[in-house]
N, C-alpha and C. Protein backbone atom coordinates (compact mmCIF):
# COMPACT_ATOMS: atom_id res chain seq x y z
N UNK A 1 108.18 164.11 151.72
CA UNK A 1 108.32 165.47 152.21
C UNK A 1 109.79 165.86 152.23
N UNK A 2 110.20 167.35 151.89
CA UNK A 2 111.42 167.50 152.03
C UNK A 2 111.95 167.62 152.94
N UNK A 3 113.36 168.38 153.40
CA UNK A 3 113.49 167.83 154.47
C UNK A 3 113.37 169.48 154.96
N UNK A 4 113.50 170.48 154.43
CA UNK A 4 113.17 172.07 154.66
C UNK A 4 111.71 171.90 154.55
N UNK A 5 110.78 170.78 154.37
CA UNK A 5 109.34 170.97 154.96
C UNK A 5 109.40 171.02 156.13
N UNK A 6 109.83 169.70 156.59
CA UNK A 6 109.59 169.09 157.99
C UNK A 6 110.45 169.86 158.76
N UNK A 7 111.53 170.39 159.05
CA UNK A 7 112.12 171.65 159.57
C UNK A 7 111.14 173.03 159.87
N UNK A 8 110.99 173.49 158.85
CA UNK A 8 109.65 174.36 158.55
C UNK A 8 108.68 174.08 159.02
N UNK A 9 107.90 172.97 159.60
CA UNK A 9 106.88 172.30 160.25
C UNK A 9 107.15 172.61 161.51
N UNK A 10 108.40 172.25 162.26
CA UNK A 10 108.52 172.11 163.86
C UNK A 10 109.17 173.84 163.93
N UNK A 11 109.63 174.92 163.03
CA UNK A 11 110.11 175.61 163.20
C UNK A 11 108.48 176.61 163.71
N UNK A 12 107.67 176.40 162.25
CA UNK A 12 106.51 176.82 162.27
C UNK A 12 105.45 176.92 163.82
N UNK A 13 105.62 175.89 164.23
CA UNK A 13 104.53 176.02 165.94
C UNK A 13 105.32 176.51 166.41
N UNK A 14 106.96 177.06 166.98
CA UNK A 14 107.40 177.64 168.14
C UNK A 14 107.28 179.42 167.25
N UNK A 15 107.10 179.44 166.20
CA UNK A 15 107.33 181.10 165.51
C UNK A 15 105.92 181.37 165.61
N UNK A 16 104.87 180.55 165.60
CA UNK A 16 103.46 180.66 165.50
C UNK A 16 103.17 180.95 167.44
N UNK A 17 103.35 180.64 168.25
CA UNK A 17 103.48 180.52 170.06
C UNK A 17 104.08 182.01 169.73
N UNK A 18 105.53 181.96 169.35
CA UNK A 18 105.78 183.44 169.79
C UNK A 18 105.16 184.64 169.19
N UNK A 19 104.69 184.94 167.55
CA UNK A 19 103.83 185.76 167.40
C UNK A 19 102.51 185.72 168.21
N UNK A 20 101.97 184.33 168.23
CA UNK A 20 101.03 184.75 169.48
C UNK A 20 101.03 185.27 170.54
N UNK A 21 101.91 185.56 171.27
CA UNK A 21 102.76 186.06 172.28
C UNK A 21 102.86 187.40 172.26
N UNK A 22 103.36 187.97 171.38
CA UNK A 22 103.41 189.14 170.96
C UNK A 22 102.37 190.23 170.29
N UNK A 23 101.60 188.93 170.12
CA UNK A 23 99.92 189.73 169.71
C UNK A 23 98.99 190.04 170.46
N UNK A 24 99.14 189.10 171.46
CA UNK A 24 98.27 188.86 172.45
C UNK A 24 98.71 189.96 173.58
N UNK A 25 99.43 190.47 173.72
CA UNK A 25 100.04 191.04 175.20
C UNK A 25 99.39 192.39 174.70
N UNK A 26 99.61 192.86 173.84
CA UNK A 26 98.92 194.68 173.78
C UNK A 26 98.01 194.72 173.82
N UNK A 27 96.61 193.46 173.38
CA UNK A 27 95.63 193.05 173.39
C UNK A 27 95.10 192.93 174.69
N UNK A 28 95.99 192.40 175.57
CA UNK A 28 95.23 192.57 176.79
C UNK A 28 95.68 193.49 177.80
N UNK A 29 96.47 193.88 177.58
CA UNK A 29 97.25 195.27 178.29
C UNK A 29 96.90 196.64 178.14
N UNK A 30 96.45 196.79 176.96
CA UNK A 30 95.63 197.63 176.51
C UNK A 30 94.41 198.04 176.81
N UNK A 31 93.71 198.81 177.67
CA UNK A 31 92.38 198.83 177.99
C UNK A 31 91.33 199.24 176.73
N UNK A 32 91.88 199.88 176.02
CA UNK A 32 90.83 199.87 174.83
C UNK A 32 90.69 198.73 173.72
N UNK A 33 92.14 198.33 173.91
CA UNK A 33 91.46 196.49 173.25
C UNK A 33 91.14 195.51 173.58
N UNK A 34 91.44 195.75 175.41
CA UNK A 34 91.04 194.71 176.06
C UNK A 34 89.07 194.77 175.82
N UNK A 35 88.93 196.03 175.37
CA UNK A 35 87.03 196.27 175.67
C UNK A 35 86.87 195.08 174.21
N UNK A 36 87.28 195.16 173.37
CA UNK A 36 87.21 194.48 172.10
C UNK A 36 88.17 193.41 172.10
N UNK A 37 87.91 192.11 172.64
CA UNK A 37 89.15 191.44 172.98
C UNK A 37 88.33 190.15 171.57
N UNK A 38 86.92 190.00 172.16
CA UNK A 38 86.31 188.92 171.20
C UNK A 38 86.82 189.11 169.81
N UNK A 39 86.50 189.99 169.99
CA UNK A 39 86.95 190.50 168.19
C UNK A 39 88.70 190.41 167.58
N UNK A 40 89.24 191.17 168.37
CA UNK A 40 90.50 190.77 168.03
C UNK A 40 91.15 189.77 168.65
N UNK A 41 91.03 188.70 169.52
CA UNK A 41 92.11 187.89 169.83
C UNK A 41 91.78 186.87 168.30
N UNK A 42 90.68 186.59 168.06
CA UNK A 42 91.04 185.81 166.77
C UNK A 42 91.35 186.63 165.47
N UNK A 43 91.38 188.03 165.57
CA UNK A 43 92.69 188.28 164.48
C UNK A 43 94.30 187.95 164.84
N UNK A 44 94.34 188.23 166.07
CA UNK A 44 95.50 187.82 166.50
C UNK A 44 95.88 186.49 165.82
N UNK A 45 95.25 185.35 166.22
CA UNK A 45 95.24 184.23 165.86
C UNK A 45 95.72 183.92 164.11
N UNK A 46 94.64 184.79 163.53
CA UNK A 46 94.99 184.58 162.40
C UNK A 46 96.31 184.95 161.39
N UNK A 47 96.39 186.59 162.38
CA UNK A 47 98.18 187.36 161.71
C UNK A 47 98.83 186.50 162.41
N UNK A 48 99.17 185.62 163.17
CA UNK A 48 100.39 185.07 163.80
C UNK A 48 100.22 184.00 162.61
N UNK A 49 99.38 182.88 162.17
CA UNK A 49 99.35 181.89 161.48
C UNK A 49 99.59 182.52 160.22
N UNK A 50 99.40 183.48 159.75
CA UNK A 50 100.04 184.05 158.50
C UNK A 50 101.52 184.80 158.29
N UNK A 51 101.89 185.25 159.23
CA UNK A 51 103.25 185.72 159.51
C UNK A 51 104.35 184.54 159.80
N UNK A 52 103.84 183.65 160.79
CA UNK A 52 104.70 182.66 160.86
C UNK A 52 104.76 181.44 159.62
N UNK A 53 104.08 181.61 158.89
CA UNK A 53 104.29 180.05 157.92
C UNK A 53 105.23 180.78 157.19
N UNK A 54 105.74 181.96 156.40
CA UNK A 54 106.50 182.22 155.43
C UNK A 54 107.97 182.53 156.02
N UNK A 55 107.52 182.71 157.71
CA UNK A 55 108.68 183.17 158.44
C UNK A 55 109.55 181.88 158.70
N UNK A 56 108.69 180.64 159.47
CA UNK A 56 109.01 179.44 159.35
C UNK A 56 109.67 178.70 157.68
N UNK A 57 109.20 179.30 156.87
CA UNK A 57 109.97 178.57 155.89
C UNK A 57 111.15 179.47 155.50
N UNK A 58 111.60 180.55 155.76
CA UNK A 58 112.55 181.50 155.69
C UNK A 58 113.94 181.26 156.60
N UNK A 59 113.48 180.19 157.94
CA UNK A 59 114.04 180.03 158.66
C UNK A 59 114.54 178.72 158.75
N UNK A 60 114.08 177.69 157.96
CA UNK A 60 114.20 176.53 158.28
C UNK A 60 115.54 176.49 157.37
N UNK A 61 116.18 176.88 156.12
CA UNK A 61 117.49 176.21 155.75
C UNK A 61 118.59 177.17 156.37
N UNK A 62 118.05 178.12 156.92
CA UNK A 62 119.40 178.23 157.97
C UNK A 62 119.69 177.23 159.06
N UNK A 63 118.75 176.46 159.68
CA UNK A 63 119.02 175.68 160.70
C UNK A 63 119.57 174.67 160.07
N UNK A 64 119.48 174.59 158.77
CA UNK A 64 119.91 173.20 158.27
C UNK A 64 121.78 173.76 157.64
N UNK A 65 122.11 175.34 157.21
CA UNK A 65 123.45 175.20 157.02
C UNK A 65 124.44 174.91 157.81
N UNK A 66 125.01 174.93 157.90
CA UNK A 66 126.42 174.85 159.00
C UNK A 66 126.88 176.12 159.15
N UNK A 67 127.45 177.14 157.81
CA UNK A 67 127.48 178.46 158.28
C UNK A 67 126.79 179.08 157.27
N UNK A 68 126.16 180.00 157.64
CA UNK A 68 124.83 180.85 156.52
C UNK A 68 125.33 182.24 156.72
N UNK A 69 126.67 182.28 157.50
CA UNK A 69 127.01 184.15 157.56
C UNK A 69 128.73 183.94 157.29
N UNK A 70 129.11 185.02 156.82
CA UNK A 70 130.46 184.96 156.69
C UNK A 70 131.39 184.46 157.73
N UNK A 71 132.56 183.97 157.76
CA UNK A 71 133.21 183.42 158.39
C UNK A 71 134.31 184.75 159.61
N UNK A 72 133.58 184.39 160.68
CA UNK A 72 134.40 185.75 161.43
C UNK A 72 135.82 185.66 161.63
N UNK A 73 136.37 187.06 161.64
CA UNK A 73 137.82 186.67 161.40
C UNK A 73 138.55 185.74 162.28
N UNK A 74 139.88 185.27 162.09
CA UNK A 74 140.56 184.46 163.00
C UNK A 74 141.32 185.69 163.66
N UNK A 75 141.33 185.25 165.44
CA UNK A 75 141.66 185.75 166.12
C UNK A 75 142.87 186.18 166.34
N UNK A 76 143.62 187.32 166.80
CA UNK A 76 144.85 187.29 166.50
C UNK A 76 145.52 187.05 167.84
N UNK A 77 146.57 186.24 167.43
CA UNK A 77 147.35 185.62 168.86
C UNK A 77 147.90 186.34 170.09
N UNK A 78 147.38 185.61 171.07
CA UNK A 78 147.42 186.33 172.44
C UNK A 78 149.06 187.21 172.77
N UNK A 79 149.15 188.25 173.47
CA UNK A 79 150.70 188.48 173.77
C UNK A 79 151.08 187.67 174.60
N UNK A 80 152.30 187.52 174.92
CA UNK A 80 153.05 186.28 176.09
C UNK A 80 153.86 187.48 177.11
C-alpha cells in the first residue's frame, strides 16, 4: 500500500464523522426532515461516504508535504 493510501485511510474516517456531522444536524433540526428522517439519514450516510473518499484522498499529500503553500514573507525587523 502506498503511503498516500494509508494517510487517505485514517484521513478518510475523521472527513467521513465530520460530513456526517454536517448532514445529520439539518436532518434533525429540521422539522420537515425530521418527519422523513428513515429515509434520509441513510442518504446522509451515503453522501458523506462519497464526498469524503475523494476529499480524503485530496487531502492526504498535503499532510505528507512540509510546505504545500508559498513561503510567507520574512518578517521585517523589529524597531529598537
Amino acid at each position: 500500500m502506498s503511503t498516500r493510501f494509508q494517510i487517505a485511510a485514517l484521513v478518510f474516517m475523521m472527513t467521513n464523522a465530520v460530513a456526517f456531522g454536517i448532514g445529520i444536524v439539518p436532518i434533525l433540526m429540521i422539522p420537515a426532515f425530521a418527519n422523513h428522517a428513515f429515509e434520509a439519514i441513510p442518504a446522509v450516510v451515503l453522501a458523506s461516504f462519497a464526498v469524503s473518499a475523494p476529499l480524503s484522498w485530496f487531502i492526504a499529500p498535503r499532510l505528507r508535504a512540509r510546505y504545500w503553500r508559498t513561503q510567507p514573507q520574512k518578517a521585517l525587523p523589529r524597531p529598537r
